[in-house]
Protein backbone atom coordinates (compact mmCIF):
# COMPACT_ATOMS: atom_id res chain seq x y z
CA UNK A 1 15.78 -105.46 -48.65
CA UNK A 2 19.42 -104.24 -48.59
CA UNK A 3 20.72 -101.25 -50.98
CA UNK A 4 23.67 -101.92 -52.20
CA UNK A 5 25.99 -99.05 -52.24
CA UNK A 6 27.62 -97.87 -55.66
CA UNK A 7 31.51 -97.84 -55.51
CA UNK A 8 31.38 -95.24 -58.42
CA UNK A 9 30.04 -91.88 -58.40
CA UNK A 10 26.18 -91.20 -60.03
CA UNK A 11 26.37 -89.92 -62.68
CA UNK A 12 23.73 -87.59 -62.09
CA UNK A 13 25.66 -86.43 -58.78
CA UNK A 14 28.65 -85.64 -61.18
CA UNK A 15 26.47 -83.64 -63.28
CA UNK A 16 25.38 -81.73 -60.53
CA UNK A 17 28.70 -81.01 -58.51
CA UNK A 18 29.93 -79.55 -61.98
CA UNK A 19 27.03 -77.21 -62.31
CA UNK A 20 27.28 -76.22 -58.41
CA UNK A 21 31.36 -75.63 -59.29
CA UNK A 22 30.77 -73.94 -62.68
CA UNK A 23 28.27 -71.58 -60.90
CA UNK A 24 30.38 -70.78 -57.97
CA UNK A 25 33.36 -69.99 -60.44
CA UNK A 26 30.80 -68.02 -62.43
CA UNK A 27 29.99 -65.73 -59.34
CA UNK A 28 33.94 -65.78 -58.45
CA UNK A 29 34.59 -64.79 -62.05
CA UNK A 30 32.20 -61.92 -61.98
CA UNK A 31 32.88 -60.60 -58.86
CA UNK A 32 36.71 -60.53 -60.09
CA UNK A 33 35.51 -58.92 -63.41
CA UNK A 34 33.34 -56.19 -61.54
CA UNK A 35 36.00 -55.16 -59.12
CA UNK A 36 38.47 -54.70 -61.71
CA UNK A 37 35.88 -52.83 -64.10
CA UNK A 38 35.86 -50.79 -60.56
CA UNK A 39 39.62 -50.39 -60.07
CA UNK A 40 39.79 -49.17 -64.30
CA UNK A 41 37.27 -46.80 -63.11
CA UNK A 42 38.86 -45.38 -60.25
CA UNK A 43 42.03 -45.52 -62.03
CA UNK A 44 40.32 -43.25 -64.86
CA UNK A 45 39.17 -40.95 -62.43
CA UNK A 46 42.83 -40.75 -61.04
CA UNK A 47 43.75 -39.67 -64.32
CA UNK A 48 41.09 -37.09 -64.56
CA UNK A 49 41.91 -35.66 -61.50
CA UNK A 50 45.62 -36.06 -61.55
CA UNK A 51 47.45 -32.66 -60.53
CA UNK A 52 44.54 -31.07 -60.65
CA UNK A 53 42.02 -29.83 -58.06
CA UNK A 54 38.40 -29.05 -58.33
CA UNK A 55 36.54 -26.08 -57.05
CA UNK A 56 32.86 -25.26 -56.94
CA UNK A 57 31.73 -21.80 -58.78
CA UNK A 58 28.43 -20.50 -57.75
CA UNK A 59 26.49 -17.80 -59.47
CA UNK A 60 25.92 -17.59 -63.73
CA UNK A 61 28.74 -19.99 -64.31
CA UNK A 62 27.39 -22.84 -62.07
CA UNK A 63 30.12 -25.46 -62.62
CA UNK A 64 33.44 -26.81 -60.84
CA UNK A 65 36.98 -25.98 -62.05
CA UNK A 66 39.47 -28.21 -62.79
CA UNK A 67 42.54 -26.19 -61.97
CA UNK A 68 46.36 -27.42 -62.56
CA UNK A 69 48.21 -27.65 -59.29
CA UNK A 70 51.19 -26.00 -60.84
CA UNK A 71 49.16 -22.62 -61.44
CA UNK A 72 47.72 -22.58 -57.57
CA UNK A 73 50.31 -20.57 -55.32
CA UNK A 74 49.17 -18.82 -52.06
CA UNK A 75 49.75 -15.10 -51.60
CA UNK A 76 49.44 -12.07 -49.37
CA UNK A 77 45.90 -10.69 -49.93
CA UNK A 78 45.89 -6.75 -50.06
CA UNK A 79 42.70 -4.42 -51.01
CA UNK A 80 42.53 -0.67 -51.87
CA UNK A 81 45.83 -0.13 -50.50
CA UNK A 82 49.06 2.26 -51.08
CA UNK A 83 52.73 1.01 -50.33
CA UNK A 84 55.39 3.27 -49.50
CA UNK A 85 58.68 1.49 -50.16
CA UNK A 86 62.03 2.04 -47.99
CA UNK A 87 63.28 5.36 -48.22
CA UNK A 88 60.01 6.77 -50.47
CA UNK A 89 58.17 8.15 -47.49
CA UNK A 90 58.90 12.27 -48.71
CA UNK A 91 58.66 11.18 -52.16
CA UNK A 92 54.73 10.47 -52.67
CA UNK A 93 54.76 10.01 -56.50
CA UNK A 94 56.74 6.85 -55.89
CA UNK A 95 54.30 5.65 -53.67
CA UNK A 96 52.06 2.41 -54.96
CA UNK A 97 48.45 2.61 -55.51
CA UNK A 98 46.43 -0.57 -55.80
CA UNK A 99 43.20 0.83 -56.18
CA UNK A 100 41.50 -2.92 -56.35
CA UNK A 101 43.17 -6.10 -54.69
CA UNK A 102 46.50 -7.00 -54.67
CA UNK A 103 48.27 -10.47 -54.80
CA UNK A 104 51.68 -10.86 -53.17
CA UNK A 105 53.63 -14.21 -54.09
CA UNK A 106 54.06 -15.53 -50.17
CA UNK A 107 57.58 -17.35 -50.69
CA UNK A 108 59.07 -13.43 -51.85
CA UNK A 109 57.06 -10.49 -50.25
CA UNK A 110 58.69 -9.39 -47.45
CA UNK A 111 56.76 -6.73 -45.41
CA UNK A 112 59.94 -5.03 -44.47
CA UNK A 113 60.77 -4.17 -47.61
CA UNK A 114 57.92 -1.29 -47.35
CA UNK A 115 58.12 1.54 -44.73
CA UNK A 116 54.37 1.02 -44.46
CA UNK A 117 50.90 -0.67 -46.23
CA UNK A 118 47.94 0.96 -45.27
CA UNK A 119 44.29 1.84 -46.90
CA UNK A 120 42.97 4.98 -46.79
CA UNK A 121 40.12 6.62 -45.73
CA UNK A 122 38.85 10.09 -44.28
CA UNK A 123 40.16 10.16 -41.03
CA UNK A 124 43.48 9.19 -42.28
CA UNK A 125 43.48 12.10 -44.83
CA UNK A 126 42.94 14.55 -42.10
CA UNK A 127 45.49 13.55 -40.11
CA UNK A 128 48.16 13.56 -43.27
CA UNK A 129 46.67 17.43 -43.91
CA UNK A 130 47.28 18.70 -40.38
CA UNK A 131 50.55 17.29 -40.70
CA UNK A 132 51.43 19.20 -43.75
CA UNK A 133 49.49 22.44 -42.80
CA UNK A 134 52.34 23.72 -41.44
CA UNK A 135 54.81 23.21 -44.52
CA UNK A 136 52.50 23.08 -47.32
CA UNK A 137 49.06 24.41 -48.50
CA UNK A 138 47.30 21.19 -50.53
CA UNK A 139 43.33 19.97 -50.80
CA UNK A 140 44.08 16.45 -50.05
CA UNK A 141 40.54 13.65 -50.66
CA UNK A 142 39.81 10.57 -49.21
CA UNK A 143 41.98 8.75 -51.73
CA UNK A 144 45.03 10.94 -51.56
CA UNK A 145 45.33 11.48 -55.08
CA UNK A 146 46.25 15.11 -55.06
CA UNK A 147 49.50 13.90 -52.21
CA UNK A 148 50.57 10.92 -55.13
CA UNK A 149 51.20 13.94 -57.55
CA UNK A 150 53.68 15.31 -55.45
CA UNK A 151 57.11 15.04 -56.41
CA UNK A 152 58.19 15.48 -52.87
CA UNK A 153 56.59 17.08 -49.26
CA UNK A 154 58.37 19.11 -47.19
CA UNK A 155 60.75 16.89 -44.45
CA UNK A 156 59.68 18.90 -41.30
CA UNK A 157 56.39 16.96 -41.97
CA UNK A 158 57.46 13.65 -41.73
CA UNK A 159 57.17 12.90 -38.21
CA UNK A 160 53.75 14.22 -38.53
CA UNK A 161 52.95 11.86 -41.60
CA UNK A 162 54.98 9.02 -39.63
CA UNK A 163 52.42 9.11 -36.60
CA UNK A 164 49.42 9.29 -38.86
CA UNK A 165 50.75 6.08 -41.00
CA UNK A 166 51.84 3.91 -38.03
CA UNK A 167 48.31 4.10 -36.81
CA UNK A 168 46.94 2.73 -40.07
CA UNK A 169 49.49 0.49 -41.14
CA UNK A 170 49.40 -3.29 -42.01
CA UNK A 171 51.32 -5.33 -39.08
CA UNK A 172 52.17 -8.83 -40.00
CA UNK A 173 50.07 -10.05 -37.84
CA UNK A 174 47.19 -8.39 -40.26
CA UNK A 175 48.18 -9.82 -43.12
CA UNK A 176 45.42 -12.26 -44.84
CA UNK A 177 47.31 -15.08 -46.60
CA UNK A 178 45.10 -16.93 -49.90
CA UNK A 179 45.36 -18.94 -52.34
CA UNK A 180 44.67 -18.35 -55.78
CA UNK A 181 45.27 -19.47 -59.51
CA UNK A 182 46.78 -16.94 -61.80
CA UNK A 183 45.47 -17.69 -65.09
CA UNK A 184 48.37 -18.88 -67.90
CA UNK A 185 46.80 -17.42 -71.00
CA UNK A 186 46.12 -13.69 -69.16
CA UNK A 187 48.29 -11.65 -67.74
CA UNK A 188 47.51 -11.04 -64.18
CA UNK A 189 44.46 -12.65 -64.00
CA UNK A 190 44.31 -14.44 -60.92
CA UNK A 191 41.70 -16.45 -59.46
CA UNK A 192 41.18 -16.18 -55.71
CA UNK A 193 39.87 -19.86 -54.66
CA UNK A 194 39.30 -18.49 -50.74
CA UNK A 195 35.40 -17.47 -50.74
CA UNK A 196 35.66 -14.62 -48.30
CA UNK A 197 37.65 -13.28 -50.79
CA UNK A 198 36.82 -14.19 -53.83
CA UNK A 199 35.36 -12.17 -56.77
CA UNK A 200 34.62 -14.99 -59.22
CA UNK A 201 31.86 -16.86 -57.00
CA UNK A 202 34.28 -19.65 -55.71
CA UNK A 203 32.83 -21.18 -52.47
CA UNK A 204 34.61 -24.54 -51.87
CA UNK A 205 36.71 -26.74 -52.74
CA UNK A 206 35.49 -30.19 -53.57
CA UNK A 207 38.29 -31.86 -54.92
CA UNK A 208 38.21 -34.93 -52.57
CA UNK A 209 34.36 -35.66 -53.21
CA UNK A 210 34.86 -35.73 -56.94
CA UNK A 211 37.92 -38.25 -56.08
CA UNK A 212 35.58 -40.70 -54.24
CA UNK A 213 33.69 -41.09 -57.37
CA UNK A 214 33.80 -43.94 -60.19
CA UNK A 215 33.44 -43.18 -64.06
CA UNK A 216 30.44 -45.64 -65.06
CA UNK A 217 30.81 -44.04 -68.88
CA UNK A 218 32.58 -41.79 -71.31
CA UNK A 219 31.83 -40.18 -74.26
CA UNK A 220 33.73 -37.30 -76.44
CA UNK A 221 33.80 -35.36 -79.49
CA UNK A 222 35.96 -32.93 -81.09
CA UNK A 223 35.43 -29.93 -81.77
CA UNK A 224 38.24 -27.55 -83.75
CA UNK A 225 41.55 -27.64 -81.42
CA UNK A 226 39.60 -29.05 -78.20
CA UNK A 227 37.87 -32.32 -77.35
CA UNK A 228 34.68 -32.40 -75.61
CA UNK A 229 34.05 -34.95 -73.01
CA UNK A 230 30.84 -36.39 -71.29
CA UNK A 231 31.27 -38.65 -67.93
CA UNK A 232 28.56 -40.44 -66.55
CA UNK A 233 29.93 -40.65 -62.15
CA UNK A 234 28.93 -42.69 -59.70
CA UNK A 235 29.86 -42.90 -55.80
CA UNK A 236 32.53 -45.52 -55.53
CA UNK A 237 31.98 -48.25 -52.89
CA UNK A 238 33.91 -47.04 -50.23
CA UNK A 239 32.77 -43.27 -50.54
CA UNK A 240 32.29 -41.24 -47.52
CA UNK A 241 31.03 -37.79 -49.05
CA UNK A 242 27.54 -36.67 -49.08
CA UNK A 243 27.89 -34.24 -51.66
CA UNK A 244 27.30 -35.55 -55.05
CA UNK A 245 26.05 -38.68 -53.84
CA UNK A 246 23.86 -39.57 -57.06
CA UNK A 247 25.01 -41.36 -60.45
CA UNK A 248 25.12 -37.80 -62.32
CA UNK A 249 26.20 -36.64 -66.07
CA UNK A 250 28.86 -34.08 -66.09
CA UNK A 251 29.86 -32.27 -69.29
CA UNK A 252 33.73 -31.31 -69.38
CA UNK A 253 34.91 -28.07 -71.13
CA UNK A 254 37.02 -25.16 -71.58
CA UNK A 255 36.99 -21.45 -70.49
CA UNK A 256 37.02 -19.76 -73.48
CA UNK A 257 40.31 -18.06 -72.79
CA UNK A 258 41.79 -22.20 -72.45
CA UNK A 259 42.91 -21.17 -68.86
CA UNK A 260 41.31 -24.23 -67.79
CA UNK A 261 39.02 -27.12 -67.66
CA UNK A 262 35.61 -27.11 -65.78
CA UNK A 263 33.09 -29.90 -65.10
CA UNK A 264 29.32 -28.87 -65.50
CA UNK A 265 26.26 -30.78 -63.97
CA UNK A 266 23.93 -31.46 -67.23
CA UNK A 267 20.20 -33.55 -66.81
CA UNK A 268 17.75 -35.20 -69.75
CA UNK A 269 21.52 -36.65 -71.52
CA UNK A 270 21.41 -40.26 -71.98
CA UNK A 271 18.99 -40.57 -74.24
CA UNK A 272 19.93 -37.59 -76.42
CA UNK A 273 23.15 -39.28 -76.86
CA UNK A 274 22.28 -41.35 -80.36
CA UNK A 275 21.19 -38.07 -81.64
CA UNK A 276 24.67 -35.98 -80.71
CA UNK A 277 27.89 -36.53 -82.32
CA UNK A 278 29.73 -37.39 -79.18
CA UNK A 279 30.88 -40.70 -79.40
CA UNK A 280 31.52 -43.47 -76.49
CA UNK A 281 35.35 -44.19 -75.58
């Protein structure tokens, strides 16, 4: 028996080659949807981050700072130290006592501006009282307080003073150079975001890692003059970074001085959400 072949399509086969198509477009659809839901996401973190940079604060505060860009300037790093300026050297009340660290703006210190930068200590303080012994009976301590009263020491002691300075003077080759954010809403406050020299618990910075990252949600509330946010972050696809590899809640605040944001690692927060007043953007 011979089976004569149809000249038209089945119209089961039709049926089926438009399910096989819708299904394929369904994929190509959601794959299009997803990376785009990706691309918003990336884009929001963009936003987030944008001028800012992140650094990680150890210790009590545990959390990561978002600090503006235009706030971050690097400096000449200076502790416990007294400047003589230029022509000041016989005139020891106008010499400069830092007696904590010291932040010099790099683009307008100029280290020849001062006849000499040193710290002090006992050695140093002997050396200055031999050199006066001769001219000038004084009890001079560690810190050379009882010298910074002086209005002015006699000049047949400055060659003396000279070779004791020289020996404990800042060359430029000494010089530590940091970064560090001074604070907008308090007056020389400054942040120093280099850990070896840092009093505030900053170890590093980890503003890349928190830029390979994807916000999956976002929630917020307000609360007086400031809004309160809540980001759920993810690894994006193409992340390289090890650190912060989980999908983690972050809670994003204020100091309470509004010097800046932070970011703050919070647990147990995605089912306490219908119970809070934040609300999801």
């Amino acid at each position: 028996m011979k089976i004569k072949k149809s000249k038209g399509k089945s119209p089961i086969a039709g049926k089926g080659l438009i399910h096989v198509e819708l299904r394929i477009n369904k994929k190509i659809l959601q794959g299009n949807f997803l990376a785009f839901k990706l691309e918003i996401e990336r884009c929001n973190m963009e936003k987030l981050l944008e001028g800012k940079r992140i650094f990680r604060q150890d210790g009590e505060a545990d959390r990561y700072l978002l600090l503006s860009e235009d706030f971050i300037q690097k400096y000449y790093y200076f502790y416990e130290v007294i400047a003589i300026k230029k022509g000041e050297l016989l005139y020891p009340h106008k010499w400069l006592k830092y007696s904590c660290s010291v932040l010099f703006p790099l683009d307008s210190f100029n280290l020849t501006d001062y006849e000499y930068i040193f710290s002090t200590d006992k050695w140093l303080a002997n050396d200055i009282k031999t050199a006066l012994e001769p001219f000038l009976e004084i009890q001079i301590d560690n810190q050379l307080n009882a010298l910074l009263e002086l209005t002015e020491i006699p000049r047949g002691s400055e060659l003396g003073i000279r070779e004791s300075l020289e020996k404990e003077a800042y060359k430029e080759k000494d010089l530590s150079i940091i970064e560090a954010f001074s604070c907008p809403n308090q007056d020389n406050r400054f942040i120093i975001l280099d850990s070896e020299f840092s009093d505030d618990d900053i170890t590093y910075e980890r503003t890349k890692d928190f830029a390979d990252k994807v916000i999956l949600d976002s929630y917020q509330r307000r609360l007086g003059n400031y809004t309160e946010y809540l980001y759920k972050l993810a690894p994006s696809k193409n992340s390289d970074s090890y650190y912060l590899s989980e999908i983690s809640w972050y809670y994003r605040g204020i100091d309470e001085l509004g010097n800046f944001d932070f970011l703050k690692l919070i647990y147990d927060i995605e089912d306490m959400l219908p119970f809070t007043s934040f609300f999801k953007l």
